[in-house]
Protein backbone atom coordinates (compact mmCIF):
# COMPACT_ATOMS: atom_id res chain seq x y z
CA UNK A 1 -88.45 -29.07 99.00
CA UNK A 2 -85.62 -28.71 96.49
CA UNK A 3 -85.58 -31.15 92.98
CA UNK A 4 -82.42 -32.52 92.24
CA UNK A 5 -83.02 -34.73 89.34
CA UNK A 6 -81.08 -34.64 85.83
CA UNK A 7 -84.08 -33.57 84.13
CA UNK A 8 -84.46 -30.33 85.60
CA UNK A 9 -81.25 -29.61 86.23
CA UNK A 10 -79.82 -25.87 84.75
CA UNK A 11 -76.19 -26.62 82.68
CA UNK A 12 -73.30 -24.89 84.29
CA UNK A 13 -70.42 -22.66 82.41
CA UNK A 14 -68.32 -26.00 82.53
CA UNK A 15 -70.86 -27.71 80.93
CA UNK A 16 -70.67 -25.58 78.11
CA UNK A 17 -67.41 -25.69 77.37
CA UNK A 18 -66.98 -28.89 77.26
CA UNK A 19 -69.54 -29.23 75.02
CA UNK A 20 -68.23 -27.04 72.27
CA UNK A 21 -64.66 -28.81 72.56
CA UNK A 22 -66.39 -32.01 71.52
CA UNK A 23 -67.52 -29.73 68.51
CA UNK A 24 -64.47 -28.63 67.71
CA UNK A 25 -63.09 -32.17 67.82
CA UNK A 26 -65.72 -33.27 65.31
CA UNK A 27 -64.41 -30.17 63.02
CA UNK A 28 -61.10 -31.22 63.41
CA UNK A 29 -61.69 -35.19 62.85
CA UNK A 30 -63.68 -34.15 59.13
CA UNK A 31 -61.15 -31.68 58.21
CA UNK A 32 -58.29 -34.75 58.76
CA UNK A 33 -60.45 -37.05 57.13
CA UNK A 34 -60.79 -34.75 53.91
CA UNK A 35 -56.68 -34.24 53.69
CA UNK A 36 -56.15 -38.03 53.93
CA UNK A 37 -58.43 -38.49 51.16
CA UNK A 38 -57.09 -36.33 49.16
CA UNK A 39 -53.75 -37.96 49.76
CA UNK A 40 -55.08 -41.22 48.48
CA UNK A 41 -56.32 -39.86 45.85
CA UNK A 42 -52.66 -38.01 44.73
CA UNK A 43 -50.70 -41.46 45.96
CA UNK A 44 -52.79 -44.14 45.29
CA UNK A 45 -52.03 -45.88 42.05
CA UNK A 46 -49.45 -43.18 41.29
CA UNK A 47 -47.48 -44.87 38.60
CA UNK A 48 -50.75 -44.76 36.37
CA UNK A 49 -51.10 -41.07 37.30
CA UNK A 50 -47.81 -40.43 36.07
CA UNK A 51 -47.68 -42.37 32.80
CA UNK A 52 -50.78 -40.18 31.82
CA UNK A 53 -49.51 -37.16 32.31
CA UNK A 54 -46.68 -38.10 30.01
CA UNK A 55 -48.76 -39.70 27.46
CA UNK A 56 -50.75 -35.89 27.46
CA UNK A 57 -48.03 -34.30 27.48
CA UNK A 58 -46.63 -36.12 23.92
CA UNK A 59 -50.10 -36.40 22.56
CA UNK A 60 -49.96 -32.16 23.21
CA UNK A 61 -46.44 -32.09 21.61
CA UNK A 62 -47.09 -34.03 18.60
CA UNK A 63 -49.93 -31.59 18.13
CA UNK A 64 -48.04 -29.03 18.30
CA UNK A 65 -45.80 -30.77 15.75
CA UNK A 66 -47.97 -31.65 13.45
CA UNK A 67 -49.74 -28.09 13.44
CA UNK A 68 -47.28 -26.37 11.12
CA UNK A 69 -48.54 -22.91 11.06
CA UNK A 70 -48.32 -22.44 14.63
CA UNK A 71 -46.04 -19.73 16.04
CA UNK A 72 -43.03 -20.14 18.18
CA UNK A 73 -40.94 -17.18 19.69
CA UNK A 74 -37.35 -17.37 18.32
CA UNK A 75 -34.10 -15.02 19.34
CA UNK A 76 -32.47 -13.94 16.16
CA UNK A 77 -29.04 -12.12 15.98
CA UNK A 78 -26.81 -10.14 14.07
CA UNK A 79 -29.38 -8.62 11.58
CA UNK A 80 -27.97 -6.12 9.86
CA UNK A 81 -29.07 -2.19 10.15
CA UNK A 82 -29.28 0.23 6.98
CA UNK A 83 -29.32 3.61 7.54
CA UNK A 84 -31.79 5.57 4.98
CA UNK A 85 -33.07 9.00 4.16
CA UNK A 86 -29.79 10.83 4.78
CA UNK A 87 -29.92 12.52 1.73
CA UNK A 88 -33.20 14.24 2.85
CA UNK A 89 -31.84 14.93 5.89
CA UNK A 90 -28.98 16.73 4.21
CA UNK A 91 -31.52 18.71 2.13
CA UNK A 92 -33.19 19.90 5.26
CA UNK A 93 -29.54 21.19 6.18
CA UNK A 94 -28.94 18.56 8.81
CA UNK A 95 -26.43 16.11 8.66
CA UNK A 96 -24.96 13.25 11.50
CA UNK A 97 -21.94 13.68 13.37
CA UNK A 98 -21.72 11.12 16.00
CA UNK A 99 -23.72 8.00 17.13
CA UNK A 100 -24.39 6.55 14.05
CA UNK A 101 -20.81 4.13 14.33
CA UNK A 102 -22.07 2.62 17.47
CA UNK A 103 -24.82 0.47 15.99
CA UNK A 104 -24.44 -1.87 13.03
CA UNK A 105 -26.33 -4.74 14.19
CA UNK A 106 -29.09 -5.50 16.30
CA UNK A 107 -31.10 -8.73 18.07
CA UNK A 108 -34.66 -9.53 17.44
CA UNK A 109 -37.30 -11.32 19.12
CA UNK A 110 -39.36 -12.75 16.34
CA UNK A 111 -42.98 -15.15 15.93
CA UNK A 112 -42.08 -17.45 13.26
CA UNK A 113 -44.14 -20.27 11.97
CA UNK A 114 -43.42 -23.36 13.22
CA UNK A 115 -42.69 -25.00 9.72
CA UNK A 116 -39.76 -22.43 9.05
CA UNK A 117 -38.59 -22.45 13.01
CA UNK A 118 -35.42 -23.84 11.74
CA UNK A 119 -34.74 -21.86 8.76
CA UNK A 120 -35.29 -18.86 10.08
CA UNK A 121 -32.14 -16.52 10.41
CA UNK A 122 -30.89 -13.00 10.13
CA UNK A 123 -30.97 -12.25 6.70
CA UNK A 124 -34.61 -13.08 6.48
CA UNK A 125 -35.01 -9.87 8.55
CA UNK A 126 -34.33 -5.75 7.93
CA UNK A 127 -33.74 -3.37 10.39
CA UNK A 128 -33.64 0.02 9.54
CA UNK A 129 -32.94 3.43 11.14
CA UNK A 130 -34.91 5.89 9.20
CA UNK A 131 -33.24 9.72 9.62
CA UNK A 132 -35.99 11.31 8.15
CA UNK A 133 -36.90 11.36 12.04
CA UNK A 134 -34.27 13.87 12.55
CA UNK A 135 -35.96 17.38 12.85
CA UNK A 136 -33.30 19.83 14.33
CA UNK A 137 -29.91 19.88 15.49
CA UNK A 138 -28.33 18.16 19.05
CA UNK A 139 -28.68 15.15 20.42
CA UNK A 140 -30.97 12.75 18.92
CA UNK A 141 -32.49 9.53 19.96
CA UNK A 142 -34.12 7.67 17.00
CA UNK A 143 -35.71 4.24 16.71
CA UNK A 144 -34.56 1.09 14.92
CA UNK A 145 -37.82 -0.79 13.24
CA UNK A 146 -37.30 -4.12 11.67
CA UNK A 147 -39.55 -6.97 10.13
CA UNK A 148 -39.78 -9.84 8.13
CA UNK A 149 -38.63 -9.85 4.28
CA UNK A 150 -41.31 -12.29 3.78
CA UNK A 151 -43.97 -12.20 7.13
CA UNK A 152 -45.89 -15.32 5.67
CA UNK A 153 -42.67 -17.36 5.90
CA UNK A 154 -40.85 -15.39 8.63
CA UNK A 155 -43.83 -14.26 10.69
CA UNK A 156 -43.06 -10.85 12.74
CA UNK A 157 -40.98 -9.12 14.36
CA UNK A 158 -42.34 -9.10 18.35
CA UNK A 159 -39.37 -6.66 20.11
CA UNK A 160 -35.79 -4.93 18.93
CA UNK A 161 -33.24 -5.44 21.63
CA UNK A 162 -31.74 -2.28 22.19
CA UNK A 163 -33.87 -0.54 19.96
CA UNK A 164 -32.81 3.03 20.35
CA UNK A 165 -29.68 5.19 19.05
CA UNK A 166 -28.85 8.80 20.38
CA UNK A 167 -26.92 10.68 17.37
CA UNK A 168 -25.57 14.29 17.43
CA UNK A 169 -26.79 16.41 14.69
CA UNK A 170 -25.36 19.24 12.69
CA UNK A 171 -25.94 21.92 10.19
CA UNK A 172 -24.86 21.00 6.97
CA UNK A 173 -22.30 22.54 4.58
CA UNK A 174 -20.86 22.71 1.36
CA UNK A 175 -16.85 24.07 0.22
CA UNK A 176 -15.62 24.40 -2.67
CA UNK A 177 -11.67 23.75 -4.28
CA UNK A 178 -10.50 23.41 -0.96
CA UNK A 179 -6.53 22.87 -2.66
CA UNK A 180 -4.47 19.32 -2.30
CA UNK A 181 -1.09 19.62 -1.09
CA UNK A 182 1.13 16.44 -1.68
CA UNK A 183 3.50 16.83 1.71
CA UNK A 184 6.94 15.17 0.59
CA UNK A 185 8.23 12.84 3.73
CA UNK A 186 11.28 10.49 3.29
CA UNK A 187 14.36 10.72 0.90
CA UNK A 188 14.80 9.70 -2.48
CA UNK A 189 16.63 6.67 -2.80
CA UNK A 190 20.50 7.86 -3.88
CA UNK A 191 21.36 8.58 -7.55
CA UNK A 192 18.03 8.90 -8.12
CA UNK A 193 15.87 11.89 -9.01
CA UNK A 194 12.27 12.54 -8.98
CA UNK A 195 10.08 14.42 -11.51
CA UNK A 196 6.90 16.14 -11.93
CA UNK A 197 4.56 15.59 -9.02
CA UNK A 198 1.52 15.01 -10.50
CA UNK A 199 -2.51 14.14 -8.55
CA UNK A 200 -5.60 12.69 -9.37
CA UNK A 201 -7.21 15.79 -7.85
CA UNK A 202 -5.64 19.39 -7.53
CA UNK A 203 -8.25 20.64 -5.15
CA UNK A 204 -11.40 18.87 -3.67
CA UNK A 205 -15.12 19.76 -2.63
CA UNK A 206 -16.67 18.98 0.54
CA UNK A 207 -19.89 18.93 2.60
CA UNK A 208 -20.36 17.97 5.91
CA UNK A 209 -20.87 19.38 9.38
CA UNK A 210 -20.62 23.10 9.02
CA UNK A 211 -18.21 23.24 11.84
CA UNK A 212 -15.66 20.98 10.10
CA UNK A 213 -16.57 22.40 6.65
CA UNK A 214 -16.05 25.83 7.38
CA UNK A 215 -12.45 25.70 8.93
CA UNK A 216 -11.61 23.47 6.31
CA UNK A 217 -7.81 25.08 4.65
CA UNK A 218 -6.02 22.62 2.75
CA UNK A 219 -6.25 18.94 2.10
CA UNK A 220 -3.04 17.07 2.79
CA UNK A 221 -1.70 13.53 1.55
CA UNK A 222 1.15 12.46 2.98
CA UNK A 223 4.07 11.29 0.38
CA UNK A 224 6.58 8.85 1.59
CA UNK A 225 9.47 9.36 -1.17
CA UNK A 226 11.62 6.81 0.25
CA UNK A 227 9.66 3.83 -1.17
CA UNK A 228 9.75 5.02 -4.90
CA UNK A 229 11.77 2.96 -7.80
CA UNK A 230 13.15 3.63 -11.38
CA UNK A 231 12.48 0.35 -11.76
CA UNK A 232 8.51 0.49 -11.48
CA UNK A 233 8.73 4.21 -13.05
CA UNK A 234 6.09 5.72 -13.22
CA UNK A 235 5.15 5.58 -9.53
CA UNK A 236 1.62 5.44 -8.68
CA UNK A 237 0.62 5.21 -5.22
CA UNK A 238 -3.43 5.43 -4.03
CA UNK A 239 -3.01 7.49 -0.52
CA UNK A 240 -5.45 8.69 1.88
CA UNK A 241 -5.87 12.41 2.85
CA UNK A 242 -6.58 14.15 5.89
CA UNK A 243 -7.85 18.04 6.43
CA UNK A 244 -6.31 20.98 7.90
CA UNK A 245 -7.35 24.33 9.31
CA UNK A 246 -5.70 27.82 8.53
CA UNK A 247 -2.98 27.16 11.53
CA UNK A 248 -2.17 23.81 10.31
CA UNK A 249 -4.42 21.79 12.68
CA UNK A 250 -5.59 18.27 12.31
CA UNK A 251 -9.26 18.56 11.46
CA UNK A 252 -12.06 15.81 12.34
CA UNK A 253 -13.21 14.42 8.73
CA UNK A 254 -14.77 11.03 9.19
CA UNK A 255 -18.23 12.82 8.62
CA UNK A 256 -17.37 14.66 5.16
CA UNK A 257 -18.60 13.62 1.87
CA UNK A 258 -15.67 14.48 -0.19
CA UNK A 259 -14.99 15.00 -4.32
CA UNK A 260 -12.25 15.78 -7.10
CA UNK A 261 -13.83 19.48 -7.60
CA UNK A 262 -16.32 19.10 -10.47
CA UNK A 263 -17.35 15.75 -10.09
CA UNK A 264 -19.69 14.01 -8.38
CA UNK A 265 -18.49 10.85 -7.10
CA UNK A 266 -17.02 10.83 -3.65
CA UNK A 267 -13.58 9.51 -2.77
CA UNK A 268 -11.41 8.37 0.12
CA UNK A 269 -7.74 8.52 -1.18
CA UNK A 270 -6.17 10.31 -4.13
CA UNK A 271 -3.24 8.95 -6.07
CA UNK A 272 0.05 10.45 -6.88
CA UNK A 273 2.39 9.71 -9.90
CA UNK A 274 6.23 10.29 -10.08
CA UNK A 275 8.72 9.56 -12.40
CA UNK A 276 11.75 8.56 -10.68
CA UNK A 277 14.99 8.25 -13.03
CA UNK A 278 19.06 6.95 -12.24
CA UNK A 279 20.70 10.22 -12.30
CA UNK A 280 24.61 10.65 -13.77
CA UNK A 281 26.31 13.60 -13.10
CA UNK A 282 28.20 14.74 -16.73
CA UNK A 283 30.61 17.67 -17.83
CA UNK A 284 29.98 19.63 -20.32
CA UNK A 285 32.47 19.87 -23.15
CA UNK A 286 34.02 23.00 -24.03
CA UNK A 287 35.87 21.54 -27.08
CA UNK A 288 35.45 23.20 -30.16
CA UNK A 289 32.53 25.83 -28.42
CA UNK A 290 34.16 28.43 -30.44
CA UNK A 291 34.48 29.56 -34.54
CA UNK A 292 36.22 32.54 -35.95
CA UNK A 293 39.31 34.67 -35.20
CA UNK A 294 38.88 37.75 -33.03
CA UNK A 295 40.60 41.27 -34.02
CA UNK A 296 43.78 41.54 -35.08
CA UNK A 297 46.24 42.31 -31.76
CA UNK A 298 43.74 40.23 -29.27
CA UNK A 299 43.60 36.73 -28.30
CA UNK A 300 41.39 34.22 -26.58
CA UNK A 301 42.94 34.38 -22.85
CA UNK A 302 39.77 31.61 -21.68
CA UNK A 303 36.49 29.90 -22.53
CA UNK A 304 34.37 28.89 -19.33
CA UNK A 305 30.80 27.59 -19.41
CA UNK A 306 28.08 27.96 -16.78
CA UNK A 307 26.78 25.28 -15.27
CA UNK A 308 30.02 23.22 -16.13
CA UNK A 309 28.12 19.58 -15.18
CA UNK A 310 24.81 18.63 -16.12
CA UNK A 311 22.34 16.39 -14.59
CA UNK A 312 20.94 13.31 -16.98
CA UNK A 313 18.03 11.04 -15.45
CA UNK A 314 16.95 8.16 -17.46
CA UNK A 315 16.85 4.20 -16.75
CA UNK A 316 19.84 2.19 -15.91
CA UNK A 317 20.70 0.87 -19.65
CA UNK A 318 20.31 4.62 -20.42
CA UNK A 319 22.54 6.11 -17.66
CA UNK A 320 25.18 3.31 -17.52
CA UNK A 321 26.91 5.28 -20.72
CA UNK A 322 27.26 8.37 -18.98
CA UNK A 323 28.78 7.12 -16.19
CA UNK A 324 31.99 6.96 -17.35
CA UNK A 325 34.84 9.40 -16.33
CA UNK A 326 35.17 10.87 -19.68
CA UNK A 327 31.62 11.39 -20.21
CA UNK A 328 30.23 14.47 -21.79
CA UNK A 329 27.64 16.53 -23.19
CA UNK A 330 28.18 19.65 -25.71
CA UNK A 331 25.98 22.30 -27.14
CA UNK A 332 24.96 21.93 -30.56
CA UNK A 333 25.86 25.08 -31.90
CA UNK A 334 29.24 27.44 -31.18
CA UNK A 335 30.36 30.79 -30.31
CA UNK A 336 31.30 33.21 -33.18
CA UNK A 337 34.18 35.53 -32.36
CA UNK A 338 35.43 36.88 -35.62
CA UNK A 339 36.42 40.42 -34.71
CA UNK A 340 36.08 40.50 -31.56
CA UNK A 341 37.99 42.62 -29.39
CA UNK A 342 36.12 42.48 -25.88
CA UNK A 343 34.60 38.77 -23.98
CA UNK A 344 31.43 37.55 -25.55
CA UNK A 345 29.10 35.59 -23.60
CA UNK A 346 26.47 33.37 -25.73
CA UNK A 347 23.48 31.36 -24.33
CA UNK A 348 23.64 27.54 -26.33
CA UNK A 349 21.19 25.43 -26.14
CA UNK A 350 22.71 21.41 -25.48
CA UNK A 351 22.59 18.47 -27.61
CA UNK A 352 20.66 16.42 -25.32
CA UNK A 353 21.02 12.95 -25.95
CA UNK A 354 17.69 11.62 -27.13
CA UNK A 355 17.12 8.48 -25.11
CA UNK A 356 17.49 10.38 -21.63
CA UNK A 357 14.08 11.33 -19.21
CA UNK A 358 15.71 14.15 -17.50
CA UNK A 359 18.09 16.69 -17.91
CA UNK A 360 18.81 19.70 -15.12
CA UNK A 361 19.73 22.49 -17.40
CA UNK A 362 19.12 22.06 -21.35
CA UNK A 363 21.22 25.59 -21.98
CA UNK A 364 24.89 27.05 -20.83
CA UNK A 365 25.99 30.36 -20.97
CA UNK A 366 29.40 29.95 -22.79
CA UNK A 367 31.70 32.91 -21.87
CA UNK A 368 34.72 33.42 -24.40
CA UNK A 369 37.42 35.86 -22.21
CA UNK A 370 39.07 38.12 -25.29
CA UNK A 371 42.61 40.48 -24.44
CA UNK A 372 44.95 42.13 -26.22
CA UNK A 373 47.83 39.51 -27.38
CA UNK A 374 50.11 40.45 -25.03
CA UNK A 375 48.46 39.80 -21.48
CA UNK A 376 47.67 37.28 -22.82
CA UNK A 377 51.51 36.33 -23.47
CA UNK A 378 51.98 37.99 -20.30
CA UNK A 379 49.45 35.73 -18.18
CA UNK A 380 50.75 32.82 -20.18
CA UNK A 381 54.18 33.62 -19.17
CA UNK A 382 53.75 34.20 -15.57
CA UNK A 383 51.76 30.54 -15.42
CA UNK A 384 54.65 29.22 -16.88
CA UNK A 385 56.99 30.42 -14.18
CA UNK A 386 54.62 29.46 -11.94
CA UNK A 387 54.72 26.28 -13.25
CA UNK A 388 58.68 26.14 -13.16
CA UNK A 389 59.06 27.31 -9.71
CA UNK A 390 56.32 25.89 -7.20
């Protein structure tokens, strides 16, 4: 006979299952329970919540405020960069051609104190590019350190913002009285004249990269002419200079170290002086050039003098005289023809007035044409015809 009753009876597969969805309810019922807790806990009475966070939040900054030697991370720009040890790298035969232009300022990150967080700024930082890094030639990459001029006050620097510089590098050289031509461009403003030409350096010395350096011909100013004045005579003008290889090429020179030969201090531009005077074109006189009587039977047929106008160059009270259509100058001395029988030609020096700058010729050549008395009757006599019937 078969038992039936609940007590003994085995639990089936359904059974089972639904027993372990009521424990997953009961899983699911905590878990729900925990979040909405948790949710009071956040929303309930969240004014209060928020009003201490705030007050912890300004008790922390006042702190912070209060603690004066506390560091705070500050951007600081336009510090300037110096560039040192280039005369040792010159004495290790190296010298910079390129790269060096592209950097003259950098940004830092800095940790100041809190006290001088204001204050701080860029000239209470150096930056430096040290080429003693440099060991050979090519390109280069070299670092940029900086710091503090005072790290108690200042604190340190924490990072360089673009930190890193490639240069091109060199052999260095040295040339000697490399010469300075003064190249004349423009015109001379009319009636004037200009003198002596005279520079602050006849030839230069240089030192640079040896491939400059060593093609190196001529140094060249450039003189503009057209912009000169008796009135500010002398003229003086500072000019810059430029270099030039054997076939008259333009050479790159922004990397040269350059001197007046023999001296030690460099220099960019090199001055040039003129005198500039008023010119007057005068005759000279050829009154009473000669003394004496040549040989008996011959006669003076001419008397011509070479150059027969002189050029006078002085200021404009000085000039104005000489201006005049009856101006002249004479020689000082005369011709001595006493029996003379043949031309005589005589070098005299000129009576040059004193208060001139400039004359073109201080001597003629004074040539005194001698004949026989009668051609010079005849030539006389054939002028006069001439003269009669045009």
């Amino acid at each position: 006979m078969t038992n039936n009753s609940d007590a003994t009876r085995v639990p089936t597969e359904q059974d089972a299952g639904n027993a372990g969805n009521a424990g997953n309810a009961g899983k699911t019922g905590k878990k729900e329970k925990i979040v909405k807790r948790l949710l009071n806990a956040v929303t309930h009475n969240w004014g209060w919540k928020l009003g201490s966070l705030a007050l912890a939040i300004s008790l922390w900054g006042i702190l912070i405020t209060q603690d004066t030697s506390l560091p705070r991370t500050k951007v600081i720009s336009g510090v300037r960069v110096s560039v040192t040890n280039s005369s040792a790298m010159r004495s290790n035969g190296l010298v910079v051609v390129d790269g060096l232009d592209k950097v003259s300022t950098v940004k830092l990150l800095v940790s100041v104190p809190q006290k001088n967080y204001t204050a701080a700024a860029a000239s209470n930082y150096t930056a430096r590019l040290d080429l003693s890094q440099i060991q050979t030639t090519g390109e280069q990459t070299l670092k940029i350190t900086a710091a503090a001029s005072n790290s108690t006050q200042y604190g340190t620097v924490l990072e360089v913002y673009d930190g890193e510089v490639t240069v091109t590098v060199e052999e260095y050289s040295t040339q000697a009285q490399v010469p300075v031509e003064v190249r004349l461009t423009g015109e001379l403003p009319e009636n004037c004249y200009g003198g002596t030409l005279n520079r602050s350096a006849d030839s230069v010395d240089i030192s640079g990269p040896a491939s400059v350096v060593e093609k190196a011909a001529r140094c060249v100013v450039e003189y503009d002419q057209s912009n000169l004045s008796p009135e500010r005579s002398p003229n003086a003008v500072s000019l810059p200079f430029y270099f030039e290889d054997a076939e008259g090429n333009v050479l790159e020179g922004s990397a040269l170290t350059v001197t007046a030969h023999g001296q030690s201090t460099s220099i960019q531009r090199i001055t040039v002086r003129q005198e500039v005077y008023y010119l007057a074109r005068v005759k000279v006189g050829t009154e009473a050039l000669v003394t004496g009587e040549p040989a008996e039977g011959y006669a003076v047929s001419s008397i011509r003098v070479l150059p027969q106008t002189v050029t006078l160059g002085g200021s404009k009270v000085v000039i104005a005289p000489y201006l005049a259509e009856d101006a002249a100058v004479y020689p000082y001395d005369q011709v001595n023809i006493s029996g003379q029988s043949r031309t005589v030609t005589q070098l005299l020096y000129l009576n040059t007035p004193g208060n001139v700058d400039y004359i073109s010729n201080n001597t003629v050549q004074v040539i005194v044409t001698i004949l026989p008395e009668e051609f010079v009757n005849l030539a006389s006599g054939t002028d006069r015809d001439a003269a009669q019937n045009p």
